[in-house]
N, C-alpha and C. Protein backbone atom coordinates (compact mmCIF):
# COMPACT_ATOMS: atom_id res chain seq x y z
N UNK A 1 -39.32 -130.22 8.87
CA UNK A 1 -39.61 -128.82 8.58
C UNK A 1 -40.00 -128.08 9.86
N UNK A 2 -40.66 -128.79 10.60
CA UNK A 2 -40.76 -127.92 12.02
C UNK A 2 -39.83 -127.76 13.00
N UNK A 3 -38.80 -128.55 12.81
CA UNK A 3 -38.02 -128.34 13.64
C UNK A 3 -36.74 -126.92 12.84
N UNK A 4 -36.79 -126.57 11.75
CA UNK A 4 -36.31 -125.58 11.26
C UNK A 4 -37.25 -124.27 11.89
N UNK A 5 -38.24 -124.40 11.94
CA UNK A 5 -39.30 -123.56 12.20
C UNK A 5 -39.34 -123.27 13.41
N UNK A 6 -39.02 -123.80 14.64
CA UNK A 6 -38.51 -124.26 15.42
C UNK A 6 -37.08 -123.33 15.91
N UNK A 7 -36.36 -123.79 15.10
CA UNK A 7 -34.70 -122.94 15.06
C UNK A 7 -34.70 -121.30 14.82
N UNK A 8 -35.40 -121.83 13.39
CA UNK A 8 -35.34 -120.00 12.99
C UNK A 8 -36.88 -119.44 13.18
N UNK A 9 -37.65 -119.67 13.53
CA UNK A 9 -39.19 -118.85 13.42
C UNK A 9 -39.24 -118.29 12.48
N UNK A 10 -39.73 -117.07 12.29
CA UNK A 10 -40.14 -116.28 11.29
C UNK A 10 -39.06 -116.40 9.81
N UNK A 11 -37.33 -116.49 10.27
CA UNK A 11 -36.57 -116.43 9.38
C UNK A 11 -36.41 -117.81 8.82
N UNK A 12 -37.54 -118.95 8.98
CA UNK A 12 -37.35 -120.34 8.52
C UNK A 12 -37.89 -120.02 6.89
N UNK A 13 -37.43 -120.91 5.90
CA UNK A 13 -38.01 -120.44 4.28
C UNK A 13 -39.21 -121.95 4.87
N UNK A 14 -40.47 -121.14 3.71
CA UNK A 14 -41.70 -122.05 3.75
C UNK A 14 -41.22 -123.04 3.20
N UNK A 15 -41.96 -124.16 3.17
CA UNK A 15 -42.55 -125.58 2.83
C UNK A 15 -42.51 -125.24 1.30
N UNK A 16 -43.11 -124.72 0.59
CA UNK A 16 -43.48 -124.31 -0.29
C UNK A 16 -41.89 -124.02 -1.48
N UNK A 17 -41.21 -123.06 -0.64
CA UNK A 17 -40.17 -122.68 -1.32
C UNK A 17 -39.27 -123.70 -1.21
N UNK A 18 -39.19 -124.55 -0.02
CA UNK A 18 -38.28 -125.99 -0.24
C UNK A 18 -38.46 -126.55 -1.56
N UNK A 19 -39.53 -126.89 -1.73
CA UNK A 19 -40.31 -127.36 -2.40
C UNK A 19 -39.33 -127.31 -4.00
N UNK A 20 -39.78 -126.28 -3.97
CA UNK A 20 -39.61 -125.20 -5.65
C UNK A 20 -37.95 -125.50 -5.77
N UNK A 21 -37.02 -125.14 -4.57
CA UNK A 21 -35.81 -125.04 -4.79
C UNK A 21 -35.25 -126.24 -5.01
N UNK A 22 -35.86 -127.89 -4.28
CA UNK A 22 -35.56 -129.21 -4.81
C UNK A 22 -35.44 -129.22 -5.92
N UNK A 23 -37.35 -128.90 -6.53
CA UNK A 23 -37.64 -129.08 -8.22
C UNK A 23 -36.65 -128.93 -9.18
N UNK A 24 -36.18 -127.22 -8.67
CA UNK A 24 -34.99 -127.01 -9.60
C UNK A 24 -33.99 -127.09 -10.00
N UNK A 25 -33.47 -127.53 -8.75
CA UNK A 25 -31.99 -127.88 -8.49
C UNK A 25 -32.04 -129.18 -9.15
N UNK A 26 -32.90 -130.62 -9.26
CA UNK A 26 -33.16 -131.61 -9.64
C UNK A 26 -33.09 -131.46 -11.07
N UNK A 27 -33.90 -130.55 -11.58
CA UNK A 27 -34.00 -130.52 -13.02
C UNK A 27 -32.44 -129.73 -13.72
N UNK A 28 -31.89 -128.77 -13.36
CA UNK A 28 -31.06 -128.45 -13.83
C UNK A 28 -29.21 -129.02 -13.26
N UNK A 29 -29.42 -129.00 -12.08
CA UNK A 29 -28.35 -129.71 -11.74
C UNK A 29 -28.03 -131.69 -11.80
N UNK A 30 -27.09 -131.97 -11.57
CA UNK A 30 -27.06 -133.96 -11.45
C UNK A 30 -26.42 -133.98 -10.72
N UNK A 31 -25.23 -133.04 -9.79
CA UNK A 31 -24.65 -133.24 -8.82
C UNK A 31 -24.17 -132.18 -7.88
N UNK A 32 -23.84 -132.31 -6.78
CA UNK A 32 -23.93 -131.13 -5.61
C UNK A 32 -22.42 -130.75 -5.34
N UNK A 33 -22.01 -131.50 -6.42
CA UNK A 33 -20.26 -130.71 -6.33
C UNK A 33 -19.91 -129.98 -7.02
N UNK A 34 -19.12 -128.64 -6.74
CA UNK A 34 -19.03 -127.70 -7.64
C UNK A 34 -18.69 -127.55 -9.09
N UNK A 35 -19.22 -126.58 -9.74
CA UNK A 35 -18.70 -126.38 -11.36
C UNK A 35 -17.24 -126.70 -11.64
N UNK A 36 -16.60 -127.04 -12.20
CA UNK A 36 -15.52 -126.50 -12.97
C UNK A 36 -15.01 -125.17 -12.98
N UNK A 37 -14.08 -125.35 -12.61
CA UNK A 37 -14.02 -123.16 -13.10
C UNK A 37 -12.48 -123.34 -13.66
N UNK A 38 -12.24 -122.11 -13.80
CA UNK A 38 -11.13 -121.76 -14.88
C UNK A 38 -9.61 -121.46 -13.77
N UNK A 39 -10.00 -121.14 -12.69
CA UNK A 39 -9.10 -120.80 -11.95
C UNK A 39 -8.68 -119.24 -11.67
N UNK A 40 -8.02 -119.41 -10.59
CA UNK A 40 -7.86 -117.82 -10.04
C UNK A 40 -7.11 -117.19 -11.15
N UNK A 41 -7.70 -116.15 -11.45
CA UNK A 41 -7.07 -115.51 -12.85
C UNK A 41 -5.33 -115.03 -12.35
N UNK A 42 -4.88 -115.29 -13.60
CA UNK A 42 -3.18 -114.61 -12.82
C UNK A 42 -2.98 -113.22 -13.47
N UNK A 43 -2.67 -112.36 -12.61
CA UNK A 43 -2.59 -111.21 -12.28
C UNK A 43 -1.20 -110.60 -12.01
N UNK A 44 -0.28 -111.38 -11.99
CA UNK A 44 1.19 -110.95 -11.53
C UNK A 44 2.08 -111.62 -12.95
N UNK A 45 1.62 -112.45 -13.98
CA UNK A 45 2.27 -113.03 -15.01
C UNK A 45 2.12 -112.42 -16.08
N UNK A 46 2.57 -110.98 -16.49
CA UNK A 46 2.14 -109.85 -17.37
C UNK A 46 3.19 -110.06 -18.22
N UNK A 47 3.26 -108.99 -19.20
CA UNK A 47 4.19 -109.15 -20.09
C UNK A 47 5.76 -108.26 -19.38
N UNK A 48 4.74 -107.59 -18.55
CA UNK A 48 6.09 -106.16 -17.99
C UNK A 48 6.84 -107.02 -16.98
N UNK A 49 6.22 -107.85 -16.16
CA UNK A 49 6.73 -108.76 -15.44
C UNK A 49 8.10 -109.64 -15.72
N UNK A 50 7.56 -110.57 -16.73
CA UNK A 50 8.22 -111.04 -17.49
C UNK A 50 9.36 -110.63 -18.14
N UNK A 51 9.31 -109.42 -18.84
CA UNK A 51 10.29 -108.44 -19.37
C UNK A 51 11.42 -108.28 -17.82
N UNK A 52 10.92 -107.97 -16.90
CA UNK A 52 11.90 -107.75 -15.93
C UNK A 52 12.08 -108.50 -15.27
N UNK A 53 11.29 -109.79 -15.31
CA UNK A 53 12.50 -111.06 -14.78
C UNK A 53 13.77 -111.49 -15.46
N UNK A 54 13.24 -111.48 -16.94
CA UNK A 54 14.15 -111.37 -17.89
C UNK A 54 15.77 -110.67 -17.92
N UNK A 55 15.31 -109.62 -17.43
CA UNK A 55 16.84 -108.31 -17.53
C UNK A 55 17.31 -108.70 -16.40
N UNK A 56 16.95 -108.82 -15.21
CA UNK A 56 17.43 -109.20 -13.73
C UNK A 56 18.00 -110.64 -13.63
N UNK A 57 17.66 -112.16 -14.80
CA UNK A 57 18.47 -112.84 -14.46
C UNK A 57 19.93 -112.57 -15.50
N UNK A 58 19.25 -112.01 -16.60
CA UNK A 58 20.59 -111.80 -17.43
C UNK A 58 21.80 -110.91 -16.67
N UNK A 59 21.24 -109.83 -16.09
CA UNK A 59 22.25 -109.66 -14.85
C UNK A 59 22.94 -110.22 -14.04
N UNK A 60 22.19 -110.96 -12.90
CA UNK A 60 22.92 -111.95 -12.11
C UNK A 60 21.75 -113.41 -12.43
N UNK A 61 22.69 -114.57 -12.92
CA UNK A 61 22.16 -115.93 -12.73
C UNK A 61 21.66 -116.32 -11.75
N UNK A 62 22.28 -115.69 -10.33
CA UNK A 62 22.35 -116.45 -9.42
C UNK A 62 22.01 -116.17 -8.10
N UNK A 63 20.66 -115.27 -8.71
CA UNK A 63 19.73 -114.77 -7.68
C UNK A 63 18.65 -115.71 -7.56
N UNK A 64 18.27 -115.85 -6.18
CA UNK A 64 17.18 -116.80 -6.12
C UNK A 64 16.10 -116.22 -6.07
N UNK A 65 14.87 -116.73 -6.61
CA UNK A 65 13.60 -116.35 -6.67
C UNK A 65 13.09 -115.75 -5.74
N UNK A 66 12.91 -115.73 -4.78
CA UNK A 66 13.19 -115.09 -3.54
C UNK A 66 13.03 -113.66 -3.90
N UNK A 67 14.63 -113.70 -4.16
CA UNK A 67 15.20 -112.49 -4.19
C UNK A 67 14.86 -111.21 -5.69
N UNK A 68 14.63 -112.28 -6.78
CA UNK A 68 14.09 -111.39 -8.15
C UNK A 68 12.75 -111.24 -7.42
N UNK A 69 11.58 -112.10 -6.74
CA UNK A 69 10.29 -111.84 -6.49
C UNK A 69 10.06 -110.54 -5.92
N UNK A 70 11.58 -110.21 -4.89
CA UNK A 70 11.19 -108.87 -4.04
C UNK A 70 11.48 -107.97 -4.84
N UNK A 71 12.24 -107.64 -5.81
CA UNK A 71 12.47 -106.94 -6.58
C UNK A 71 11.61 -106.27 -7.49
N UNK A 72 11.03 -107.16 -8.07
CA UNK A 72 9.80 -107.26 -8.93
C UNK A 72 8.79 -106.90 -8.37
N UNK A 73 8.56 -107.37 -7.54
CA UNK A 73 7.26 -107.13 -6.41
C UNK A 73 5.78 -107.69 -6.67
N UNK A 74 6.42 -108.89 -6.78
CA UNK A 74 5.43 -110.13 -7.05
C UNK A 74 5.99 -111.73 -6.45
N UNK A 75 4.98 -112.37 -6.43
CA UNK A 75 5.52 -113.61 -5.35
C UNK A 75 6.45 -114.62 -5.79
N UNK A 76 6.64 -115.55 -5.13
CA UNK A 76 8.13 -116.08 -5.61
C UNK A 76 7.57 -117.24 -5.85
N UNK A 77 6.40 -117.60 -6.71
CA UNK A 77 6.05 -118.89 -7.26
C UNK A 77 5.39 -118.51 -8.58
N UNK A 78 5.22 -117.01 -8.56
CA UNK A 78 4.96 -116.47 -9.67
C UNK A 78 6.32 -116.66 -10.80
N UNK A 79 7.69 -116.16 -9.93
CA UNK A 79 8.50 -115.84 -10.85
C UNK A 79 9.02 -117.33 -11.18
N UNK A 80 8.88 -117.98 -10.67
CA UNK A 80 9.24 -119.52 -10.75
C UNK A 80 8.64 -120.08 -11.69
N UNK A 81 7.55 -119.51 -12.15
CA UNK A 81 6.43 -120.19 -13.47
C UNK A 81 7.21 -119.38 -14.83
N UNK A 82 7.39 -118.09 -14.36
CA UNK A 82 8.08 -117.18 -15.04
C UNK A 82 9.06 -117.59 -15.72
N UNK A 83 10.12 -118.16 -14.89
CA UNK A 83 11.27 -119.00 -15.34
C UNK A 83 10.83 -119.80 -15.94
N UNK A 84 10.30 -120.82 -15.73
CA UNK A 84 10.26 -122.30 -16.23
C UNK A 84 9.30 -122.08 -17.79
N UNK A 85 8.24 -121.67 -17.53
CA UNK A 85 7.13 -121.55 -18.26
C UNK A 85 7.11 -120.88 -19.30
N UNK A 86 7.63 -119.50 -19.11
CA UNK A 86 7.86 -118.85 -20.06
C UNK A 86 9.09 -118.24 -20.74
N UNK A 87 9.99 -118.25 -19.43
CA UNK A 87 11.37 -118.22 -20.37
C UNK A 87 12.18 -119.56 -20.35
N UNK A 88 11.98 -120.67 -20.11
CA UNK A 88 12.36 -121.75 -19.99
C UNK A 88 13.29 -121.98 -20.00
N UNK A 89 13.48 -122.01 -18.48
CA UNK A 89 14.50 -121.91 -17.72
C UNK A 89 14.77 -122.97 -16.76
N UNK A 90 15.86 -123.21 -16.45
CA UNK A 90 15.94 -123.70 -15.40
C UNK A 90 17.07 -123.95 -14.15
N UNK A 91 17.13 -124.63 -13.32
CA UNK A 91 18.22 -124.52 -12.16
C UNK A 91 19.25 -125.48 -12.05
N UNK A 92 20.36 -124.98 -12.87
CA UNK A 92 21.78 -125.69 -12.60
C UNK A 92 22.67 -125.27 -11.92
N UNK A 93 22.91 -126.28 -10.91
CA UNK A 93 23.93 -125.79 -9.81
C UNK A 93 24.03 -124.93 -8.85
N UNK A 94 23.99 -123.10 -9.22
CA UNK A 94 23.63 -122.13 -8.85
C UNK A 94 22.78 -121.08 -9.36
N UNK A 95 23.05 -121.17 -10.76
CA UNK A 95 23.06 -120.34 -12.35
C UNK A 95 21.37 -121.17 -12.43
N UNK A 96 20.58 -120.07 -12.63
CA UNK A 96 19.38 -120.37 -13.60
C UNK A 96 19.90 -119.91 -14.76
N UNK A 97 19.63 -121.10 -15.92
CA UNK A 97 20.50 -121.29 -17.33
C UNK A 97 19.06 -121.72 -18.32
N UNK A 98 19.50 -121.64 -19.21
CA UNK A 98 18.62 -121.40 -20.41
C UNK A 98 18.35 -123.69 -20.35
N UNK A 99 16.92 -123.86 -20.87
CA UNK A 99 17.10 -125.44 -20.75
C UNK A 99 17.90 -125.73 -22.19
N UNK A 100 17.88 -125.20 -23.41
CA UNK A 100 18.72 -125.10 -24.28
C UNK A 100 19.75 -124.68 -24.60
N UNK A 101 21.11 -125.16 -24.04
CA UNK A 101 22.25 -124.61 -23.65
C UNK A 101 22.80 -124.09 -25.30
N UNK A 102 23.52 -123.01 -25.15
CA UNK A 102 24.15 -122.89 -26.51
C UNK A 102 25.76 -122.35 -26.15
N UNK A 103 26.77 -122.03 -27.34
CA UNK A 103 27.77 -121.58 -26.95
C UNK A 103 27.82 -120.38 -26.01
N UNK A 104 26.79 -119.80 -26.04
CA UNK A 104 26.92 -118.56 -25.29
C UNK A 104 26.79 -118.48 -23.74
């Protein structure tokens, strides 16, 4: 503790408040690795989004993500979840194609 006192002088926290902040952290926490969390909220995977990835591959198949991302104006791992995830999709040959092929 003195050698903090030492480092920071006046801006060192007391003895006292060490103290208190062990206590609590002890009693309410069991480990010093972070929470769980939910993840960076997604913000670019909307419904309007979606809708216009939609019309742009039915247009051309055989645009690459890349290229719908600039369009759209959202990133190109967004529209890639887009594809797969929600319109379930995927990459044959050149053609992003439906994973359930039908006559059409």
């Amino acid at each position: 503790m003195m050698m903090l006192v030492k480092v920071y002088e006046d801006n060192a926290m007391k003895k006292t408040a060490v103290y208190k902040r062990v206590k609590r952290f002890s009693e309410v926490r069991d480990s010093v690795t972070d929470e769980e969390r939910s993840g960076r909220p997604a913000t670019s995977k909307t419904e309007e989004n979606i809708a216009n990835v939609r019309q742009i591959v039915r247009e051309n198949r055989r645009l690459a993500a890349r290229n719908i991302a600039e369009q759209v104006n959202i990133d190109t791992e967004t529209v890639r979840k887009i594809l797969t995830e929600e319109l379930d999709m995927r990459k044959v040959c050149a053609k992003t194609v439906p994973k359930d092929l039908t006559e059409e």
